[in-house]
C-alpha atoms as a PDB file:
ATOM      1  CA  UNK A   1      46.021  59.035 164.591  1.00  0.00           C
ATOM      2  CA  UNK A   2      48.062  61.164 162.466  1.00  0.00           C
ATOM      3  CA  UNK A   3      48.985  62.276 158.368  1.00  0.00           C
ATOM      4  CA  UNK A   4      52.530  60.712 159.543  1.00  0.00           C
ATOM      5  CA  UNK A   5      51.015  57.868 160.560  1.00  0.00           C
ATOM      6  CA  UNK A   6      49.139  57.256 157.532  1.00  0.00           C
ATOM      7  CA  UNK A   7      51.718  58.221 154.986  1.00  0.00           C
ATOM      8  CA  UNK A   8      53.901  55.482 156.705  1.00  0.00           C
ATOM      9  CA  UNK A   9      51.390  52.988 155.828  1.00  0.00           C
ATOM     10  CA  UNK A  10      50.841  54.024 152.643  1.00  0.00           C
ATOM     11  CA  UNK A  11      54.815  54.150 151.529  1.00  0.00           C
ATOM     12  CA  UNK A  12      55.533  51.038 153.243  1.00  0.00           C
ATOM     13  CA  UNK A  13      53.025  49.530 150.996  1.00  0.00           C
ATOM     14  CA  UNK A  14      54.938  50.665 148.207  1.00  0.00           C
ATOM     15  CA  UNK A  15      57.915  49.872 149.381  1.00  0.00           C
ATOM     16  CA  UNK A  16      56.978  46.114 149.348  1.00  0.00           C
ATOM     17  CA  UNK A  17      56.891  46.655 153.057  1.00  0.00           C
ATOM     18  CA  UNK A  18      60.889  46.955 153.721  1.00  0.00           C
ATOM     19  CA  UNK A  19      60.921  49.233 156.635  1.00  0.00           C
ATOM     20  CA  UNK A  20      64.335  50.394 155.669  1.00  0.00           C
ATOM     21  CA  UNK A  21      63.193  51.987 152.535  1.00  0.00           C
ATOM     22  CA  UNK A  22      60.158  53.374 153.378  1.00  0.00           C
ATOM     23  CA  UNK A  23      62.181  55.162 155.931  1.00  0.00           C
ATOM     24  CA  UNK A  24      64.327  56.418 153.421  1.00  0.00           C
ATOM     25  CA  UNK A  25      61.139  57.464 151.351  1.00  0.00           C
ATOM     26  CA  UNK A  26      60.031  59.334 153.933  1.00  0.00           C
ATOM     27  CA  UNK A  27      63.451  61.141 155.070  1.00  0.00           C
ATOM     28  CA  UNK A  28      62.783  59.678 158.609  1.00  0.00           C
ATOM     29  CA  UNK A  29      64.267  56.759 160.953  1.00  0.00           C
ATOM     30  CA  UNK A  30      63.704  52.871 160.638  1.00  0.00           C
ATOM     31  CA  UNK A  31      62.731  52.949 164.112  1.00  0.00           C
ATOM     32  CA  UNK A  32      60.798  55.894 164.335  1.00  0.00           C
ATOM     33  CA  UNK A  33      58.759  53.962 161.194  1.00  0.00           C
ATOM     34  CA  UNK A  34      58.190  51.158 163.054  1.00  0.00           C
ATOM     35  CA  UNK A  35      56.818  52.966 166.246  1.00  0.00           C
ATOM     36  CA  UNK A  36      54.326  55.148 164.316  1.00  0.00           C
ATOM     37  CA  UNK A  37      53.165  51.837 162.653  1.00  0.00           C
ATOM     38  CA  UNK A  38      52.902  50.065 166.506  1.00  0.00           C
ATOM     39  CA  UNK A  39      51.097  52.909 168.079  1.00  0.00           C
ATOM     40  CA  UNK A  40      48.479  53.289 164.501  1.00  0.00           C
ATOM     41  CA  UNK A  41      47.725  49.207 165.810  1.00  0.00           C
ATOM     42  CA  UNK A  42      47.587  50.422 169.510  1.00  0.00           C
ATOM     43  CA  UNK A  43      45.477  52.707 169.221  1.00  0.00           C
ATOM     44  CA  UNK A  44      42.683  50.661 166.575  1.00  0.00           C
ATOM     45  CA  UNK A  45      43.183  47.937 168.732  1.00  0.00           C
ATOM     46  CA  UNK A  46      44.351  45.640 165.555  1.00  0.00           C
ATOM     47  CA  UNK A  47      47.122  44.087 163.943  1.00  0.00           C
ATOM     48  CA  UNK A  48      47.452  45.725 160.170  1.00  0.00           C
ATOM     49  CA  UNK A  49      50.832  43.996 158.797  1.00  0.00           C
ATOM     50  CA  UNK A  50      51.480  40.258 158.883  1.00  0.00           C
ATOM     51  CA  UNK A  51      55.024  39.779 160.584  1.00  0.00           C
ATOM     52  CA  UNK A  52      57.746  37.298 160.854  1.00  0.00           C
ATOM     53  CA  UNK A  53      59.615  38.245 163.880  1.00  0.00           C
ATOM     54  CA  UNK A  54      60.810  42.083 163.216  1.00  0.00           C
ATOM     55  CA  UNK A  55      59.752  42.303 159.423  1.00  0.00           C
ATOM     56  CA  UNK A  56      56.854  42.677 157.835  1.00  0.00           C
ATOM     57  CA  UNK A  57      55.526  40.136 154.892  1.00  0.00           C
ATOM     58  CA  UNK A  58      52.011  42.155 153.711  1.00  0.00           C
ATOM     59  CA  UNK A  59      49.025  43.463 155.151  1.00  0.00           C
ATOM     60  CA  UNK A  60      46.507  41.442 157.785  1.00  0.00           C
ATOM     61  CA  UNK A  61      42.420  41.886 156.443  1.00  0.00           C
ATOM     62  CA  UNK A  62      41.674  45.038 158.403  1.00  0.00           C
ATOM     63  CA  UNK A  63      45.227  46.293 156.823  1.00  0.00           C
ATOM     64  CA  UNK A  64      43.726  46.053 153.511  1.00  0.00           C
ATOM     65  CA  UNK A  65      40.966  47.690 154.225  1.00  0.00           C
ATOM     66  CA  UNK A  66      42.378  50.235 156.083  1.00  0.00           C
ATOM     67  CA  UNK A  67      45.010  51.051 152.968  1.00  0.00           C
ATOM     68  CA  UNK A  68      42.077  52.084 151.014  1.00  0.00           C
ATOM     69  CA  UNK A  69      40.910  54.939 153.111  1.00  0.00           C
ATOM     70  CA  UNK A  70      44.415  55.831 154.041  1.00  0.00           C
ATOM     71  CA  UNK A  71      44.656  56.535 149.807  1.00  0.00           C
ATOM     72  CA  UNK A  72      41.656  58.308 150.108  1.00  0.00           C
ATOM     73  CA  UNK A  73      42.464  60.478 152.598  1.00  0.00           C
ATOM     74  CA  UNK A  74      45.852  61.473 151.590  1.00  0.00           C
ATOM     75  CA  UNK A  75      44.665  62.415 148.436  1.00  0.00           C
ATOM     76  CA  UNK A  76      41.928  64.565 149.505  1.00  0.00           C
ATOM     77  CA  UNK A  77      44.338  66.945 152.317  1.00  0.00           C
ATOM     78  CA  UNK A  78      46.561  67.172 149.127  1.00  0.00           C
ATOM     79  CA  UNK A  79      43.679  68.221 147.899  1.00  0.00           C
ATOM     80  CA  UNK A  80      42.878  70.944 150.484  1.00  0.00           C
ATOM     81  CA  UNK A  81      46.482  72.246 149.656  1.00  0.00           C
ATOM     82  CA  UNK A  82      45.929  72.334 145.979  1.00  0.00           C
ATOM     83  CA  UNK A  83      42.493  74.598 146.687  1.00  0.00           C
ATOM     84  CA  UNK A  84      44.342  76.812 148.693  1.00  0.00           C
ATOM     85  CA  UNK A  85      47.304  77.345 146.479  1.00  0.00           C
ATOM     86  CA  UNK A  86      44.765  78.161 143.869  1.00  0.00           C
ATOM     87  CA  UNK A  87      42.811  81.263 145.393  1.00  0.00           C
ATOM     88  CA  UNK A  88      46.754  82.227 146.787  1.00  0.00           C
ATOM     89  CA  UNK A  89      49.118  81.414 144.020  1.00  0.00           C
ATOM     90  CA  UNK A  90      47.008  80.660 140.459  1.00  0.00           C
ATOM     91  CA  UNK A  91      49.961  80.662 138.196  1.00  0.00           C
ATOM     92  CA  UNK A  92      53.223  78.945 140.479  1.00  0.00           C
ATOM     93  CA  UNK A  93      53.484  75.790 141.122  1.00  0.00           C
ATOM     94  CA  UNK A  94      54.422  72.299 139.490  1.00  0.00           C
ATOM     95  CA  UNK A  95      52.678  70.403 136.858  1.00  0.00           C
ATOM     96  CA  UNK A  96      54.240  66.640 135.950  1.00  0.00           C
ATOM     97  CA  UNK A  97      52.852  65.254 132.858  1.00  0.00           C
ATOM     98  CA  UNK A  98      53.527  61.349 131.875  1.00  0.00           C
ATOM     99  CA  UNK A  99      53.493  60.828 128.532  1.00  0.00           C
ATOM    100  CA  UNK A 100      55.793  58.577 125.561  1.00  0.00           C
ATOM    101  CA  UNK A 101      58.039  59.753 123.860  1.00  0.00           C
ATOM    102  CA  UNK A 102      56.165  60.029 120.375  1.00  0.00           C
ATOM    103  CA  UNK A 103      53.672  62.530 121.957  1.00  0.00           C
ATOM    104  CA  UNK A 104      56.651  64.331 124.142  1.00  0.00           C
ATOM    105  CA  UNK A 105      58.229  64.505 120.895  1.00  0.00           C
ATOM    106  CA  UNK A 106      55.933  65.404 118.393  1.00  0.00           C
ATOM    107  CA  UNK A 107      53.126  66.708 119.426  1.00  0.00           C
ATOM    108  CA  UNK A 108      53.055  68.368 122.588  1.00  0.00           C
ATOM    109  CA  UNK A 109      55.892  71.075 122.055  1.00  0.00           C
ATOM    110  CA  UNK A 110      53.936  73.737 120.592  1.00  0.00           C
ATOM    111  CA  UNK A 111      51.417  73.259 123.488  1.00  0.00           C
ATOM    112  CA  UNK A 112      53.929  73.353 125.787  1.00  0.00           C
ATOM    113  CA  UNK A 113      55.066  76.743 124.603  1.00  0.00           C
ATOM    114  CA  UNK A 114      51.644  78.240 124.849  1.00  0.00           C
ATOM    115  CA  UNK A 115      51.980  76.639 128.181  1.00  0.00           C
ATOM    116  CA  UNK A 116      54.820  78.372 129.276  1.00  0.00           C
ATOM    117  CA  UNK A 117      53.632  81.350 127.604  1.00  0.00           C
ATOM    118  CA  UNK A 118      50.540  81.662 129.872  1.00  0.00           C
ATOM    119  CA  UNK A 119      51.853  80.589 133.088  1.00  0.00           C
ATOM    120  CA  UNK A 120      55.495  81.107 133.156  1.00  0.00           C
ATOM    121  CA  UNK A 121      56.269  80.139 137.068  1.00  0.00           C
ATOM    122  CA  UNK A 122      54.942  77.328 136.479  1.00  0.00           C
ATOM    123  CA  UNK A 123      57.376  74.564 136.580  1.00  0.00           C
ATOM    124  CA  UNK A 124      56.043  71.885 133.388  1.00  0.00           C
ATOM    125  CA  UNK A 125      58.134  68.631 134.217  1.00  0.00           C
ATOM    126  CA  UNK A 126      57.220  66.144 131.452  1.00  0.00           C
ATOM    127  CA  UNK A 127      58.159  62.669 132.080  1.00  0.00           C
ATOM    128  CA  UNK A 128      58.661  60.207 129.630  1.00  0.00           C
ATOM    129  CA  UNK A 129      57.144  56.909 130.351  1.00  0.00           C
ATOM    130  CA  UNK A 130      55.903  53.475 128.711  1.00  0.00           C
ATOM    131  CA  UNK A 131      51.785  53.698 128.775  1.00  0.00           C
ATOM    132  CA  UNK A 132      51.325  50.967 131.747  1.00  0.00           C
ATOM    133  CA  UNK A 133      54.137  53.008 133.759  1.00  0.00           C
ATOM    134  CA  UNK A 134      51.750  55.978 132.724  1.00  0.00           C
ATOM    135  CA  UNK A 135      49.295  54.477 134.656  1.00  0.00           C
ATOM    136  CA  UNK A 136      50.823  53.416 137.320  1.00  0.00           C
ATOM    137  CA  UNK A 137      52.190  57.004 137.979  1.00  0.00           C
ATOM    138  CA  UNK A 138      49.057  58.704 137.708  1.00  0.00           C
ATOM    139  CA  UNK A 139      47.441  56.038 140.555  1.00  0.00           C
ATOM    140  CA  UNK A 140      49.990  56.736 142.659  1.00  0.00           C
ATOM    141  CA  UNK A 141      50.179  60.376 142.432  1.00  0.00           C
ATOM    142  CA  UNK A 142      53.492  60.868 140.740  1.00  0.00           C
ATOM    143  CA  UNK A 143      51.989  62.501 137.882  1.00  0.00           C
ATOM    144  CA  UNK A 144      49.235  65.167 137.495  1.00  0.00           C
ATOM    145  CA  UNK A 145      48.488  64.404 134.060  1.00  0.00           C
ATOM    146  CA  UNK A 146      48.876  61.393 131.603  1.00  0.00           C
ATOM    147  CA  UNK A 147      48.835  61.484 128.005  1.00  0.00           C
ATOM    148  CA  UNK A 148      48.975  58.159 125.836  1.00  0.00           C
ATOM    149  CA  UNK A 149      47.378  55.949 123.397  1.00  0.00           C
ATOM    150  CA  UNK A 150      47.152  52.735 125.310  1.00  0.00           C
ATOM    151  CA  UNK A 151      46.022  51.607 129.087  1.00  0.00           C
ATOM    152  CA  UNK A 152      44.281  55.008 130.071  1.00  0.00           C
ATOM    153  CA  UNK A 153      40.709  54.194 129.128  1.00  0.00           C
ATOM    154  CA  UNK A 154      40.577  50.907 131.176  1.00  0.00           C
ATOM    155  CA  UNK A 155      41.855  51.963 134.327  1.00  0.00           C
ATOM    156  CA  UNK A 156      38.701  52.007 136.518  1.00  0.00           C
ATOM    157  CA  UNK A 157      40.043  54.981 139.062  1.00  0.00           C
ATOM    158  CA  UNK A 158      41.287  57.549 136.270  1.00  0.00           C
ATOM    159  CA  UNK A 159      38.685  59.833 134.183  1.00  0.00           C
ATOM    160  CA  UNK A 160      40.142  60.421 130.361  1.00  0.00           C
ATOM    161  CA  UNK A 161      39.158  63.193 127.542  1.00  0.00           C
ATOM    162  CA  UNK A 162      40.073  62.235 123.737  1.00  0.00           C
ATOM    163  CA  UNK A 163      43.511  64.186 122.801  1.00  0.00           C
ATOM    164  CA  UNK A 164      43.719  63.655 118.849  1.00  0.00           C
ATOM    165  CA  UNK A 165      43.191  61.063 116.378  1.00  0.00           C
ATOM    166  CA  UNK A 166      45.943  59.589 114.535  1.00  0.00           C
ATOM    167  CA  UNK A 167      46.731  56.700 111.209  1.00  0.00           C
ATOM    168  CA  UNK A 168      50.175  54.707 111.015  1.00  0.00           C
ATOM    169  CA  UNK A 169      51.691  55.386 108.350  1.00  0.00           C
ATOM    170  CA  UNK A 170      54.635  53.624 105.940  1.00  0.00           C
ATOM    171  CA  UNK A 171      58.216  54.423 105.771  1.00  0.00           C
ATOM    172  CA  UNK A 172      61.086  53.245 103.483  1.00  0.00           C
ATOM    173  CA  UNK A 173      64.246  54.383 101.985  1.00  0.00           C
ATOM    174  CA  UNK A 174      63.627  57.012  99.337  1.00  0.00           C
ATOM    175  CA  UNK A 175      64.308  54.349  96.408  1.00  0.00           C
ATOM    176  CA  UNK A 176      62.714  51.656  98.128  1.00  0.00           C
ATOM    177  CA  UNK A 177      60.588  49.153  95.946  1.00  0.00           C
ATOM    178  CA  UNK A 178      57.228  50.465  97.455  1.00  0.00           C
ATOM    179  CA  UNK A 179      58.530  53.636  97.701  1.00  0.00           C
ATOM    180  CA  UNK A 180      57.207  53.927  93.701  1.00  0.00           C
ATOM    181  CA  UNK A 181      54.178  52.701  93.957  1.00  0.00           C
ATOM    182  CA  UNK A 182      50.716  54.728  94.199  1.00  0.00           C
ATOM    183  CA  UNK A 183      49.541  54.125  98.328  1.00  0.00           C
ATOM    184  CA  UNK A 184      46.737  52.707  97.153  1.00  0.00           C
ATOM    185  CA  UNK A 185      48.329  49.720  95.246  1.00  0.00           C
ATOM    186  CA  UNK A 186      50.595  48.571  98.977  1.00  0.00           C
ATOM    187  CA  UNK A 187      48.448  45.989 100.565  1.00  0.00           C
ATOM    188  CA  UNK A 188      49.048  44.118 103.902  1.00  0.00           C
ATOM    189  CA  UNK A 189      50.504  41.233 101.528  1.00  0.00           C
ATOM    190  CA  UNK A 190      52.632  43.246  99.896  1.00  0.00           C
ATOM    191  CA  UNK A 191      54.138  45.042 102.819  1.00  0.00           C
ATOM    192  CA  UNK A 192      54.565  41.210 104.537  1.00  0.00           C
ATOM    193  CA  UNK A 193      57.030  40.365 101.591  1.00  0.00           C
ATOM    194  CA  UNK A 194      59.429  43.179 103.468  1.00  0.00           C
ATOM    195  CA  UNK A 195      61.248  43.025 106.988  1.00  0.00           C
ATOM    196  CA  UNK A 196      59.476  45.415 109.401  1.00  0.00           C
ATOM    197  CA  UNK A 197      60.718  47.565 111.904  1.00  0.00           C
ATOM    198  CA  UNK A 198      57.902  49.212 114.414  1.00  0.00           C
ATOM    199  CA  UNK A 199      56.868  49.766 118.063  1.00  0.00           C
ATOM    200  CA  UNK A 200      57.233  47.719 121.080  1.00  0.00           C
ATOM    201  CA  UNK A 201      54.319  45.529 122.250  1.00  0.00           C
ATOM    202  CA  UNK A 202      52.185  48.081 123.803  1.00  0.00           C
ATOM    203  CA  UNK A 203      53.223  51.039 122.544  1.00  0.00           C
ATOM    204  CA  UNK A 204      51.708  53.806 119.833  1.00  0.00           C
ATOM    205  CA  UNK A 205      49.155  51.093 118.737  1.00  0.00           C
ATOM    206  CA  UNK A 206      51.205  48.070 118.016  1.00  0.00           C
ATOM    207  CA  UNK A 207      48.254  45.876 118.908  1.00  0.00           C
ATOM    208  CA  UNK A 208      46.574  47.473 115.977  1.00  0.00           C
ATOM    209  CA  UNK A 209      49.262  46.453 113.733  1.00  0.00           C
ATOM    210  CA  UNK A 210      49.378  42.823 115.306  1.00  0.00           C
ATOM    211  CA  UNK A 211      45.745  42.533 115.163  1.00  0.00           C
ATOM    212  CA  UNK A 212      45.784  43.695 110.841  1.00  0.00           C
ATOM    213  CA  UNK A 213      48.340  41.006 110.021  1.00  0.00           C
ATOM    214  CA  UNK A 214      46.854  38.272 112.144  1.00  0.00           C
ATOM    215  CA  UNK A 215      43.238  38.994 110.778  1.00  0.00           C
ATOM    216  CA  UNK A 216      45.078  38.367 107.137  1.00  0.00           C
ATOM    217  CA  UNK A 217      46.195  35.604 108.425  1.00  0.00           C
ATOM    218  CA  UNK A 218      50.041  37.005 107.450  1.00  0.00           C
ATOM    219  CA  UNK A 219      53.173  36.564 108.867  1.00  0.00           C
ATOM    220  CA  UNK A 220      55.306  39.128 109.222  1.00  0.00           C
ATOM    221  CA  UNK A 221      59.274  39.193 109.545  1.00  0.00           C
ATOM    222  CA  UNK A 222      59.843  41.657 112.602  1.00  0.00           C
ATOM    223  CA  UNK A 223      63.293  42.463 112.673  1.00  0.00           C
ATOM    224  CA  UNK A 224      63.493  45.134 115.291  1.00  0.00           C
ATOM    225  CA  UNK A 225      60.785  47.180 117.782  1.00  0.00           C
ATOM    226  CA  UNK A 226      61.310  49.813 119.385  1.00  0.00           C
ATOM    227  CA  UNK A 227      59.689  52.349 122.202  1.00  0.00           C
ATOM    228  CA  UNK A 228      59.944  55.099 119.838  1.00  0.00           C
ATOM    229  CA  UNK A 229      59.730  56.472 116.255  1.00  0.00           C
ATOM    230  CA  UNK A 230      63.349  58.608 116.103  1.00  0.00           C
ATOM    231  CA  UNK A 231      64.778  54.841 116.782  1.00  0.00           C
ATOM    232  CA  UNK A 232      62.755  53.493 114.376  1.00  0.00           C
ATOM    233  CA  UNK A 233      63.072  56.231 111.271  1.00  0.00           C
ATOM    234  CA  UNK A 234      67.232  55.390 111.704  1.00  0.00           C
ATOM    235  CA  UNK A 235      67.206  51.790 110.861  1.00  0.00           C
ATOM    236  CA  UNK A 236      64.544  51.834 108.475  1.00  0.00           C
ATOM    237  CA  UNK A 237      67.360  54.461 107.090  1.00  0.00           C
ATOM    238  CA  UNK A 238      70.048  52.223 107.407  1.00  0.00           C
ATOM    239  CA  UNK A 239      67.666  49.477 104.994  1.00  0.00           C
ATOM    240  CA  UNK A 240      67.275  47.251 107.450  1.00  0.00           C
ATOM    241  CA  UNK A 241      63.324  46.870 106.844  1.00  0.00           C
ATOM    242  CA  UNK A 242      59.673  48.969 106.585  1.00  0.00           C
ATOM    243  CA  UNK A 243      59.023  51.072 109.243  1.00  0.00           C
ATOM    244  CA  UNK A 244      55.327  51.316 110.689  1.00  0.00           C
ATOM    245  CA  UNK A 245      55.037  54.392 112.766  1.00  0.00           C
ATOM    246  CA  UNK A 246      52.553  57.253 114.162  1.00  0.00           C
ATOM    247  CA  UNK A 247      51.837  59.319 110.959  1.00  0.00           C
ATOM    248  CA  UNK A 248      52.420  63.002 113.012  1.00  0.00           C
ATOM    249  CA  UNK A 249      56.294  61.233 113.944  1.00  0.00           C
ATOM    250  CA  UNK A 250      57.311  61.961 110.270  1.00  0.00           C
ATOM    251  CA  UNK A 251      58.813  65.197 109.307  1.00  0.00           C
ATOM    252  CA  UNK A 252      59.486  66.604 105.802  1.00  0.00           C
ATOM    253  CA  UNK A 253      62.342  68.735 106.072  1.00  0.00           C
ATOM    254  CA  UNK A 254      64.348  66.099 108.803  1.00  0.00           C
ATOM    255  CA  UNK A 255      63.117  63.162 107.118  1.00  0.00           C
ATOM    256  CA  UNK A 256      64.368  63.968 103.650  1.00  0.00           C
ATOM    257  CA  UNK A 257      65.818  60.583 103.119  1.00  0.00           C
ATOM    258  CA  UNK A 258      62.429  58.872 104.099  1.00  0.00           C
ATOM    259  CA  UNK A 259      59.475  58.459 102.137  1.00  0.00           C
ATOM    260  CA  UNK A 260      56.117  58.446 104.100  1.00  0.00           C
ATOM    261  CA  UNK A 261      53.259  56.604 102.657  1.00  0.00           C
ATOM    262  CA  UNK A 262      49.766  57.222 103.773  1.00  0.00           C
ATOM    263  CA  UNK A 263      47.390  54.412 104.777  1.00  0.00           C
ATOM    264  CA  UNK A 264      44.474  53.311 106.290  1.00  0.00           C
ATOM    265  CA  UNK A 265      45.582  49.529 106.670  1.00  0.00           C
ATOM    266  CA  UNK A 266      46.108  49.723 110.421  1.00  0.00           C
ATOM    267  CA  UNK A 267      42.591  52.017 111.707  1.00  0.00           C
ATOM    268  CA  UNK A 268      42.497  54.945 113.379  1.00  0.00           C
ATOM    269  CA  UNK A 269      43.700  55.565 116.883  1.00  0.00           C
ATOM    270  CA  UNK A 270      43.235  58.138 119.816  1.00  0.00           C
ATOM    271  CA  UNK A 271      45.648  58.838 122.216  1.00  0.00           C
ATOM    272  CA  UNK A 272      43.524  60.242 125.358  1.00  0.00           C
ATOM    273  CA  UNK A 273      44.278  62.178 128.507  1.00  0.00           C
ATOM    274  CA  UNK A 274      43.851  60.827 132.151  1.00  0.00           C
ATOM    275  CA  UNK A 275      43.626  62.514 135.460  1.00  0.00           C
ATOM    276  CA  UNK A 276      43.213  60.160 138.025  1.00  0.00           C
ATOM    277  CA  UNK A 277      40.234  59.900 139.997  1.00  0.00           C
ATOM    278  CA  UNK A 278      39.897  62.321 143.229  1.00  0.00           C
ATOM    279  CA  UNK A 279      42.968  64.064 142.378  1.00  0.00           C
ATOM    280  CA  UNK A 280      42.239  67.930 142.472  1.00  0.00           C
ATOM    281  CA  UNK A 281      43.993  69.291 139.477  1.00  0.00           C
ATOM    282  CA  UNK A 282      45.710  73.500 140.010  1.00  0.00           C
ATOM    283  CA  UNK A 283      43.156  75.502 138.061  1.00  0.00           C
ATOM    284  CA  UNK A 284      46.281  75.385 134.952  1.00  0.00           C
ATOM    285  CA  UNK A 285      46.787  71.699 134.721  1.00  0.00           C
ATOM    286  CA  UNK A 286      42.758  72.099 133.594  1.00  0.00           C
ATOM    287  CA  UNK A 287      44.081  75.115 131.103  1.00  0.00           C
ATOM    288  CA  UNK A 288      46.787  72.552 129.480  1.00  0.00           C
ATOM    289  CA  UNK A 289      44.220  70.012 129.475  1.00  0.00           C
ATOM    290  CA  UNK A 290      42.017  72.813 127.093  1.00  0.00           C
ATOM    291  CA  UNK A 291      45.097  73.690 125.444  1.00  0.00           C
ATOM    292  CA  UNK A 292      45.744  70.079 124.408  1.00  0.00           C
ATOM    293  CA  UNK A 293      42.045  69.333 123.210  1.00  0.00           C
ATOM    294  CA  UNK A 294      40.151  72.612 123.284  1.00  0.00           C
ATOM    295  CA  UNK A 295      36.975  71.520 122.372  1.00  0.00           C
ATOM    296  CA  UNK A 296      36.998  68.995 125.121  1.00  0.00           C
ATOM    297  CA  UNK A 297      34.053  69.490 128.538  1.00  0.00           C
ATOM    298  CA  UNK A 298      36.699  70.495 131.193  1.00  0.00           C
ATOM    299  CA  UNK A 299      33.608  70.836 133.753  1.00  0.00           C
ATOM    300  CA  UNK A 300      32.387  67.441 132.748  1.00  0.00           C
ATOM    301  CA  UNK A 301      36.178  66.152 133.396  1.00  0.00           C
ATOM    302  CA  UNK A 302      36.286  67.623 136.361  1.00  0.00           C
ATOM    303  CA  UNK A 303      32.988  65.944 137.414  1.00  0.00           C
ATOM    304  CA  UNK A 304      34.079  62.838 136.835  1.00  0.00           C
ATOM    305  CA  UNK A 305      37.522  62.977 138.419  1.00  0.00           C
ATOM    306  CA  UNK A 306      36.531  64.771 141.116  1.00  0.00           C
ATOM    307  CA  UNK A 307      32.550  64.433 141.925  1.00  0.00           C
ATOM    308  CA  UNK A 308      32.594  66.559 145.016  1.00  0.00           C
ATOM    309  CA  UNK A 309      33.767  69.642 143.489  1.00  0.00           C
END
């Protein structure tokens, strides 16, 4: 048994087990794929893929098991390379972070500078993702760090730390009708007599907006969503409707033609930080961690994602 061998079964998992791709995955012949895969089964002495004649259709019982410890140990020799790198080269390396665009946007550039700042060989490659894609990436290792609002918190195998806490707030046109009135006096009934234009199901807290206007027992005339607020902002522009977006997305000097009205009809929200579970962060994707949320327990984080350190 060797790391070839069990990356092999771990990518042609994820390759919906077409041999052809994994190969390709793995910069390495269909054939010599298939071999490493025969001789794995040779020498446990069982079958781990179901087969129909030369291709495979999914894994046998003792192929599902197997796939777990596979994971398991993959992660922990990158591990052993990650520990290593740290006492030999603390500040190079690569650090991916998955996030939306609203926090990519908006929030995390002046962290990213202090970032860059402190550690400048380090190469910061920030992805831009949907919040369930977040996840995904994080589980499978494509990402060292995700940053969103939904889907991180109920993910069994990542650990997550509070980022910030955030309202939705209104826009309109600068000589829109509830553009003159005093926040206090726009209600969810009053903003139902307009078109709306907001986020995408599952994205920046839509559910929270769903859940306000169902629990009024209002409908509401959607007449766009989108995945981010820069989308959003134009159209709401252009007078096409109300635009419901994360209150940091709005800015004074850009958004000129806008008029942002603070509320508390939709709750508050946190958008959170994951790790996953097991994965040994370098000793500076822990320092952007504390740079994004400073007051947050980096030991206790790193107890929880990784209990045998």
């Amino acid at each position: 048994m060797n790391f070839q061998q069990l990356r092999i079964i771990r990518e042609t998992v994820r390759q919906n087990f077409n041999l052809t791709e994994a190969s390709a995955a793995l910069y390495t012949s269909q054939s010599g794929v298939s071999k490493h895969i025969k001789d794995l089964e040779d020498e446990l002495g069982v079958q781990l893929f179901i087969r129909k004649g030369k291709r495979l259709l999914g894994l046998t019982e003792p192929g599902q098991s197997l796939l777990g410890i596979v994971e398991r140990m993959l992660v922990d020799a990158d591990n052993i390379k990650r520990l290593a790198d740290d006492f030999n080269r603390v500040d190079e390396g690569t650090l991916t972070i998955a996030t939306t665009h609203t926090q990519a946007r908006y929030v995390l550039p002046p962290i990213v500078n202090s970032f860059k700042k402190l550690f400048p060989k380090v190469h910061l490659i920030l992805q831009q993702a949907s919040p369930t894609e977040i996840t995904e990436m994080l589980l499978m290792g494509d990402a060292d760090i995700g940053i969103a609002t939904e889907s991180l918190t109920t993910e069994d195998n990542l650990a997550s730390v509070p980022f910030y806490n955030w309202k939705h707030c209104i826009i309109t046109p600068q000589s829109h009708p509830l553009a003159q009135l005093p926040p206090k006096e726009i209600s969810l009934e009053r903003l139902a007599e307009h078109p709306i234009i907001t986020y995408h199901g599952g994205f920046t807290g839509r559910s929270k907006i769903d859940k306000a206007f169902e629990e009024a027992h209002l409908d509401v005339d959607l007449v766009m969503s989108a995945l981010d607020a820069d989308v959003i902002k134009t159209y709401v522009e252009l007078g096409m409707g109300v635009g419901i977006v994360n209150d940091v997305a709005y800015d004074t000097e850009r958004d000129y033609r806008l008029k942002q009205i603070d509320t508390d009809l939709f709750g508050l929200n946190t958008t959170w930080i994951a790790v996953r579970k097991g994965h040994l962060l370098r000793g500076y994707g822990y320092e952007f961690i504390s740079l994004c949320a400073p007051s947050s327990d980096i030991k206790a984080l790193k107890r929880v994602a990784y209990p045998e350190d």
